[in-house]
Protein backbone atom coordinates (compact mmCIF):
# COMPACT_ATOMS: atom_id res chain seq x y z
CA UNK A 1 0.00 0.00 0.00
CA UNK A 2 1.33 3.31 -0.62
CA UNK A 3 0.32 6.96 0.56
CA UNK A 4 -0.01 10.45 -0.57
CA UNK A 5 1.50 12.58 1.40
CA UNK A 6 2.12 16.62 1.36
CA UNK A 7 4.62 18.67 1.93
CA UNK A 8 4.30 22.91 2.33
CA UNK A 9 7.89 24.46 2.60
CA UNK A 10 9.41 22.29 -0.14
CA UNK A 11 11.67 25.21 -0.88
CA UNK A 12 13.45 25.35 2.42
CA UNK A 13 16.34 23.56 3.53
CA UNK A 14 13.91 21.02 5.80
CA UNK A 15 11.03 20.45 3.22
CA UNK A 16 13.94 20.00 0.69
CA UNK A 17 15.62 17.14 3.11
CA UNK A 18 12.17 15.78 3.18
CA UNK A 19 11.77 15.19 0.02
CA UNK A 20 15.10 13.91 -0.70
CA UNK A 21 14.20 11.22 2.25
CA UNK A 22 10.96 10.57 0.61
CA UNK A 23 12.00 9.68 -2.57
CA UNK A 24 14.24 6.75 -1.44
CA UNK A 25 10.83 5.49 0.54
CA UNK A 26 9.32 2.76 -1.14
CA UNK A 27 5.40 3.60 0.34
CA UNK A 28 5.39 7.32 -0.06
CA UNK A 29 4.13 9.89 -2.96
CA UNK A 30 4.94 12.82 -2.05
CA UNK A 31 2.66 15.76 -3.33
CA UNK A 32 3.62 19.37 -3.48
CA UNK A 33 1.37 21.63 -1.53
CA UNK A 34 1.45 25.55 -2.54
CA UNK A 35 1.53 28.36 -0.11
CA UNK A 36 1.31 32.24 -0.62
CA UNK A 37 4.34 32.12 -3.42
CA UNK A 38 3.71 28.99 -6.23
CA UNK A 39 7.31 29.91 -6.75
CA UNK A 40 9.33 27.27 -8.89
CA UNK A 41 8.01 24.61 -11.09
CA UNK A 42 11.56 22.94 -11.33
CA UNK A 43 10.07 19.60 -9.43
CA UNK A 44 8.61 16.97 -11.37
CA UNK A 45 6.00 16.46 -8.60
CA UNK A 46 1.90 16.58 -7.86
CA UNK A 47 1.23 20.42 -7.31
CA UNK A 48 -1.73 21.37 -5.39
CA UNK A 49 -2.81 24.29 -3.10
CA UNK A 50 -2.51 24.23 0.52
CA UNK A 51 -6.37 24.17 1.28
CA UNK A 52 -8.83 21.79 2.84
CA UNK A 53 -10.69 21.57 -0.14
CA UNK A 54 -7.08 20.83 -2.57
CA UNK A 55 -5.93 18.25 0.80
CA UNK A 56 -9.44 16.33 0.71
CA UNK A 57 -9.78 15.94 -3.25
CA UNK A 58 -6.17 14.96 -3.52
CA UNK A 59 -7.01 12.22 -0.83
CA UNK A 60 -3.79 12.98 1.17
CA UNK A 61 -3.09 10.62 4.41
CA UNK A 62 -0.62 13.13 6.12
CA UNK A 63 0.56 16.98 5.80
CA UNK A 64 3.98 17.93 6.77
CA UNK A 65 4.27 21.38 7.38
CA UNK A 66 8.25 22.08 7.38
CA UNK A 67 6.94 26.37 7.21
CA UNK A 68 7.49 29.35 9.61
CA UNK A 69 5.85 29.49 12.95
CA UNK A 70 3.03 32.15 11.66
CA UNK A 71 2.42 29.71 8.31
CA UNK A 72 1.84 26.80 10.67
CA UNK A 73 -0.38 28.59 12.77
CA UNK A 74 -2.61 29.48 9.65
CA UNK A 75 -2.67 26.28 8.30
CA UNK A 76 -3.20 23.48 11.03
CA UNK A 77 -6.70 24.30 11.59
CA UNK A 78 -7.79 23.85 8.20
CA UNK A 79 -5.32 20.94 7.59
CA UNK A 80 -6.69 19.45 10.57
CA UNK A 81 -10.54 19.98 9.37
CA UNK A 82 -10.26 18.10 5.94
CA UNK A 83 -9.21 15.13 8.04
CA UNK A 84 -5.71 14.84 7.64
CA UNK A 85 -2.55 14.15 9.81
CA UNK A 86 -0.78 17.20 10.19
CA UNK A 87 3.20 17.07 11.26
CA UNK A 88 4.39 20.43 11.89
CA UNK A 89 8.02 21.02 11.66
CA UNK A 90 7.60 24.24 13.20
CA UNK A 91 7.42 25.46 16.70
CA UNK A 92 4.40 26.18 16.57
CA UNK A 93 2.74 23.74 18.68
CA UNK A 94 5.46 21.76 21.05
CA UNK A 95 4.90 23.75 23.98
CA UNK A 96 1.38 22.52 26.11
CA UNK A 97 0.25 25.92 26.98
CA UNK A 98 -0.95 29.35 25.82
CA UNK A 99 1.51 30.93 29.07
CA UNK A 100 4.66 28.66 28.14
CA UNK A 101 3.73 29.66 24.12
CA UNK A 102 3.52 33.66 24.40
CA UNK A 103 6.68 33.25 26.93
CA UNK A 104 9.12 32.22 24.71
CA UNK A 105 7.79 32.92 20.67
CA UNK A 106 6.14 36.13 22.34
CA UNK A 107 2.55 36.17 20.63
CA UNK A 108 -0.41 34.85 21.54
CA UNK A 109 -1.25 31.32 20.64
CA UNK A 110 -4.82 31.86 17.97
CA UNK A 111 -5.53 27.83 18.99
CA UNK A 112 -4.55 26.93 22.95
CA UNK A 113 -6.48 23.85 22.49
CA UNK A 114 -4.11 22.61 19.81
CA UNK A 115 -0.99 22.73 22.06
CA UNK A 116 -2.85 20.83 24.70
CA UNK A 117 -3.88 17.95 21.90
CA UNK A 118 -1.08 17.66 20.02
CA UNK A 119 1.33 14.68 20.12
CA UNK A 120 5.12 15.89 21.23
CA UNK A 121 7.23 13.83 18.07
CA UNK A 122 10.07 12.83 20.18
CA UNK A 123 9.51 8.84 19.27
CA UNK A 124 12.03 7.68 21.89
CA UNK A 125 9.99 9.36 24.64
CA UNK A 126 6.77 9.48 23.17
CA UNK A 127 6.40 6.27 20.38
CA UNK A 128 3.01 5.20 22.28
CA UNK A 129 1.09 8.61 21.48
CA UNK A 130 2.02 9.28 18.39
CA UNK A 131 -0.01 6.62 16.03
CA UNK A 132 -3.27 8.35 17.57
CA UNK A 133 -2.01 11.45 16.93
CA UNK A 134 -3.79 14.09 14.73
CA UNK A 135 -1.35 16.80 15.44
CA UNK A 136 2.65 15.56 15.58
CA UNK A 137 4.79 18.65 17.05
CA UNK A 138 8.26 17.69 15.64
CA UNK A 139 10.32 18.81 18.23
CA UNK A 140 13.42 21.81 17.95
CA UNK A 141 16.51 20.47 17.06
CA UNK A 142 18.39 21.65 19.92
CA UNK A 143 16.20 19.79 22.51
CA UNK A 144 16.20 16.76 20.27
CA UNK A 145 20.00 16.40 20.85
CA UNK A 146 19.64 17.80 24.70
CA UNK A 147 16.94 15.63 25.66
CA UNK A 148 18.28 12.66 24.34
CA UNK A 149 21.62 13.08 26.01
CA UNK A 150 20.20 14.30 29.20
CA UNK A 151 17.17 12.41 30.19
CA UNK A 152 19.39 9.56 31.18
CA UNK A 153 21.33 11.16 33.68
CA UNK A 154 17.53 12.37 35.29
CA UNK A 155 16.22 9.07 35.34
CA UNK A 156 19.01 7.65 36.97
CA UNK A 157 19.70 10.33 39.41
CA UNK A 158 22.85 10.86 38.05
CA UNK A 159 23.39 14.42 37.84
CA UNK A 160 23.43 17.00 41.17
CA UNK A 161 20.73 19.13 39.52
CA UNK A 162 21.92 21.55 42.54
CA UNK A 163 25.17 21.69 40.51
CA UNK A 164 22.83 22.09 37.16
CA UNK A 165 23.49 21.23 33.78
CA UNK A 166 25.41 23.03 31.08
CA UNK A 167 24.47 22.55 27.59
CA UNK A 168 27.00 24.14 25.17
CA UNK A 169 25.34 24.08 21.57
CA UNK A 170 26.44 25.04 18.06
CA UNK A 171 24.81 24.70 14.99
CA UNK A 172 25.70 24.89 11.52
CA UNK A 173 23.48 27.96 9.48
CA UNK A 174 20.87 25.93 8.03
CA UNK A 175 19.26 25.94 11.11
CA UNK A 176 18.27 29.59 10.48
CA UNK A 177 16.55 28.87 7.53
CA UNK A 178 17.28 29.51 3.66
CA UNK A 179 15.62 33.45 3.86
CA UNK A 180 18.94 36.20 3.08
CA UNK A 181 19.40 37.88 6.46
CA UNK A 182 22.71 40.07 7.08
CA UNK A 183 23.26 37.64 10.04
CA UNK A 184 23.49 34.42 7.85
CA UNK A 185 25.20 35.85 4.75
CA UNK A 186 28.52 35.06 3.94
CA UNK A 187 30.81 37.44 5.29
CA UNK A 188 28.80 37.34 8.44
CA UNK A 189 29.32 33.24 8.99
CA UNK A 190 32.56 32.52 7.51
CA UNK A 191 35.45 32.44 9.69
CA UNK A 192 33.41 33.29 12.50
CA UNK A 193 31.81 32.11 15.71
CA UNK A 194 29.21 33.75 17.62
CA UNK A 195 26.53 32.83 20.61
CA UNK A 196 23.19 34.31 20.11
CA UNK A 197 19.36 34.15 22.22
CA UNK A 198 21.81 33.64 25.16
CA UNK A 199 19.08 33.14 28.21
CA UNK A 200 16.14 33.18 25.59
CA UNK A 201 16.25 30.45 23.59
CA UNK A 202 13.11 29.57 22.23
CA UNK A 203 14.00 25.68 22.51
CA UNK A 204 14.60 25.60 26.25
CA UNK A 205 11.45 24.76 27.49
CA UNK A 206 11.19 21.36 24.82
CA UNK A 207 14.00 20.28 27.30
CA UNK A 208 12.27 21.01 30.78
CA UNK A 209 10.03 19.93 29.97
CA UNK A 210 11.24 16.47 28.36
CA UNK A 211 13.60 16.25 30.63
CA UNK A 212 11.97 17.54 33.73
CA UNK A 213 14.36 19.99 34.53
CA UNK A 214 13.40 23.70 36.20
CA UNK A 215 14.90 26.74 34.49
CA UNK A 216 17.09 27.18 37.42
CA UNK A 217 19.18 24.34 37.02
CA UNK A 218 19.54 23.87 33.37
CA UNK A 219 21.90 26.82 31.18
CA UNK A 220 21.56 26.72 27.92
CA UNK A 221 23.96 28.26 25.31
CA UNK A 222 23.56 28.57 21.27
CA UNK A 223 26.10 29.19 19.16
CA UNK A 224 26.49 29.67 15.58
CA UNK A 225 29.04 27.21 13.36
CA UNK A 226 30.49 28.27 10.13
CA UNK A 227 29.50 25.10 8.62
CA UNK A 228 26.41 24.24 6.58
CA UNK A 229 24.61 21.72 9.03
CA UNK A 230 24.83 19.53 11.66
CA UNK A 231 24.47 19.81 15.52
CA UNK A 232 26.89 19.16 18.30
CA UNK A 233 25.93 19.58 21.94
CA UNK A 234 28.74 19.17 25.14
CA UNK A 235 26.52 18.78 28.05
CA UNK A 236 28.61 19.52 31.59
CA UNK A 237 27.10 17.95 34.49
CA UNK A 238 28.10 16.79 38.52
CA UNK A 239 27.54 13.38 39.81
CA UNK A 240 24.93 13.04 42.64
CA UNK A 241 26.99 10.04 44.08
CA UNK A 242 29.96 7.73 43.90
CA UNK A 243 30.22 6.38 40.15
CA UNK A 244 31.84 5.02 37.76
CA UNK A 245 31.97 5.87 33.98
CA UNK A 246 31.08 1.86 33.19
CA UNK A 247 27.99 2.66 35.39
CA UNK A 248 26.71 5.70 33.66
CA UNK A 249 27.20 4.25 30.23
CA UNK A 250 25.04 1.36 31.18
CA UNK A 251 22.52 4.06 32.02
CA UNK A 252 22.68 5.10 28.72
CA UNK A 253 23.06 1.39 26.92
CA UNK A 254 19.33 0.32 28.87
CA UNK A 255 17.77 3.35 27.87
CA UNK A 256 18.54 3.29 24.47
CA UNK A 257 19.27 -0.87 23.75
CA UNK A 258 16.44 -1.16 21.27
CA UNK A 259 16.29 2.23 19.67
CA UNK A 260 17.22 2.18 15.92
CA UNK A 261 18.34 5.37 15.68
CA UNK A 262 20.43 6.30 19.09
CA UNK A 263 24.14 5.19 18.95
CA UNK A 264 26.13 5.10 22.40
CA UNK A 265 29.60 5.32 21.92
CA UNK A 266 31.82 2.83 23.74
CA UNK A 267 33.95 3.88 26.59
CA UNK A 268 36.47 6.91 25.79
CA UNK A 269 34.78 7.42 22.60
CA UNK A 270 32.34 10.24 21.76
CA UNK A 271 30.66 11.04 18.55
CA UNK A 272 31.59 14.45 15.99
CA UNK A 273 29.56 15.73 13.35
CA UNK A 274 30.81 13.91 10.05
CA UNK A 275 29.20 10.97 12.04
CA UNK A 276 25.87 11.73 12.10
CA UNK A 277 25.74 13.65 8.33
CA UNK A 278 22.71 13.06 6.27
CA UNK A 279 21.20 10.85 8.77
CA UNK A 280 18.58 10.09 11.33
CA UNK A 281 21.14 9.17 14.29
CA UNK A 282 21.68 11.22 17.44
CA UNK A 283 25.55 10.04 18.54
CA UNK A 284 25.90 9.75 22.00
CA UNK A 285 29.43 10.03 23.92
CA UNK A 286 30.15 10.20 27.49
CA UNK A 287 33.06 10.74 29.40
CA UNK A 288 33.14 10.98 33.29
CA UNK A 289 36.10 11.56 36.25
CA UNK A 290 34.92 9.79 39.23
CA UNK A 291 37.74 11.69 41.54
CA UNK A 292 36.25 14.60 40.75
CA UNK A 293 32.18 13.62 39.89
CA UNK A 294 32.77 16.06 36.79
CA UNK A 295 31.05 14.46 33.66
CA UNK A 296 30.57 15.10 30.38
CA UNK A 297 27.63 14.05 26.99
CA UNK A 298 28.35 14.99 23.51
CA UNK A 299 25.68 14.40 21.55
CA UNK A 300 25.76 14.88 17.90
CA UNK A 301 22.86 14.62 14.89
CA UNK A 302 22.39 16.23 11.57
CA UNK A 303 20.21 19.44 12.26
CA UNK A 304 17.72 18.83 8.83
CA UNK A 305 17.84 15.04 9.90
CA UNK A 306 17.16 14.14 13.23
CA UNK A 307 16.93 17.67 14.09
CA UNK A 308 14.30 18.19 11.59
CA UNK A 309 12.83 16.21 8.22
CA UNK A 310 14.46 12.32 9.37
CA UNK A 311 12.64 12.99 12.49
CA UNK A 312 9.45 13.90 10.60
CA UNK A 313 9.49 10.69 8.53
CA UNK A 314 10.11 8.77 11.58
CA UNK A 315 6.84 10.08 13.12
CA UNK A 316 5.09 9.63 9.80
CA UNK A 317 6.05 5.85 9.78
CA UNK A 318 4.47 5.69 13.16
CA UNK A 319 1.48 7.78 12.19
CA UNK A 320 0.91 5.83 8.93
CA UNK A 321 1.52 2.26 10.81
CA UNK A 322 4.73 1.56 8.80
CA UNK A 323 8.10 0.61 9.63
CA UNK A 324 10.07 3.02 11.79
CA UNK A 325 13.14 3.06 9.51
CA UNK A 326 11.75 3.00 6.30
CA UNK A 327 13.43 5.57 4.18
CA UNK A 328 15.84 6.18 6.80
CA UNK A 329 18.14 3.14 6.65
């Protein structure tokens, strides 16, 4: 059986990535859905507009929305009303409430009762909610990479959270998006290195919230790589108690033993960025001193993979009932 399945954004870098995924998957059509700007006719794909009435006729299973935060916001409700499966790639909807929503994107959310119903798309965490699911938030790509290096140490009481955690993130500048801004041009990235939304990052309250951390004892950093894409995250922590580094990789080796797309590193290993490249995998290293109780994660994935359209398929396997991996293997 195959499915029809949209895609608004396919000119940015993450609606690109998603259809260069989808083409290798052998259950997928992908269909071309039109927003605002028509814009290029260079794809030999299905065209139609992004409108109930287009999504219904067309007979479409599943929407992804890989758009802006203000698009998304326009279109779930009507995507939603024609029946279909909306993923939305934006952050839009991954925080519960109207409060946490105007917080940290600083507007006021037109549909509160969304962010209560939809599904957070972290499968690790949530796999069990998201088949139901009408509404998949596809998490940030920062907190994908935080979470899944840091919810370990939580659930095992491994870190003093009275020490709190550092996170100390860079990305490369797709991550920002394809528009021309003077802060992504050339001259402004290359050879360069810069922090930015220091104490304001929109993505830190995926990873309170995911990881059940308070705002007190997490710091979060951003930082801008002169590279095209990927994400690489050194996470600082204190032990709680007497450890060893055997003892919190085993943490990490139960939580994640039947995941297909989490790779621990062996001992004295950790992952870099040309590992995780044009994939789906979030590379996991961990290093700790038990004289001292300091530790350290690095945690690695490709920002437009598992930071962004691989994670997307991966909930649309689960949303469709398909395999996980398909297309991502």
């Amino acid at each position: 059986m195959s499915f029809r399945v949209g895609i608004a954004g396919h000119r940015g870098y993450s609606g690109a990535e998603l259809l260069r995924i989808l083409s290798r998957h052998r259950q997928i059509e992908p269909v071309l859905l039109d927003h605002r700007d028509p814009g290029s006719q260079a794809l030999d794909l299905p065209r139609i507009p992004s409108t109930a009435a287009a999504v219904r006729e067309a007979h479409l299973q599943l929407v992804f929305l890989a758009v802006p935060t203000e698009a998304a916001l326009e279109l779930v409700p009507h995507m939603l009303s024609a029946g279909i499966k909306v993923i939305d790639l934006s952050g839009a909807h991954r925080l519960k409430t109207s409060d946490a929503h105007q917080r940290w994107y600083g507007e006021v959310h037109p549909h509160p009762e969304l962010l209560a119903e939809a599904a957070y798309g972290l499968p690790e965490f949530h796999r069990s909610q998201i088949p139901a699911a009408r509404l998949i938030a596809n998490p940030g790509c920062y907190p994908t990479a935080a979470n899944l290096a840091i919810k370990p140490l939580i659930d095992n009481q491994v870190a003093d959270l009275h020490a709190g955690i550092v996170c100390d993130a860079k990305s490369g500048v797709s991550g920002a998006g394809n528009k021309p801004t003077l802060k992504n041009s050339f001259c402004e990235v290359t050879e360069n290195f810069s922090a930015y939304a220091i104490l304001e990052h929109r993505h830190v309250p995926e990873v309170l919230a995911h990881s059940h951390l308070s705002e007190r004892d997490f710091s979060f950093t951003a930082q801008l790589l002169p590279i095209a894409r990927g994400i690489l995250e050194t996470i600082y922590f204190r032990a709680a108690r007497e450890l060893t580094e055997a003892e919190i990789l085993g943490a990490y080796a139960r939580a994640y033993k039947n995941e297909p797309f989490i790779r621990v590193y062996p001992l004295g290993s950790v992952p870099d960025l040309h590992a995780v490249a044009r994939t789906n995998f979030c590379d996991i290293g961990i290093r700790f001193d038990p004289k001292t109780g300091r530790g350290v994660i690095v945690s690695a994935i490709d920002n437009l993979g598992k930071g962004a359209a691989g994670q997307a398929v991966q909930n649309m396997n689960l949303a469709l009932g398909l395999p996980e991996t398909e297309g991502l293997l």
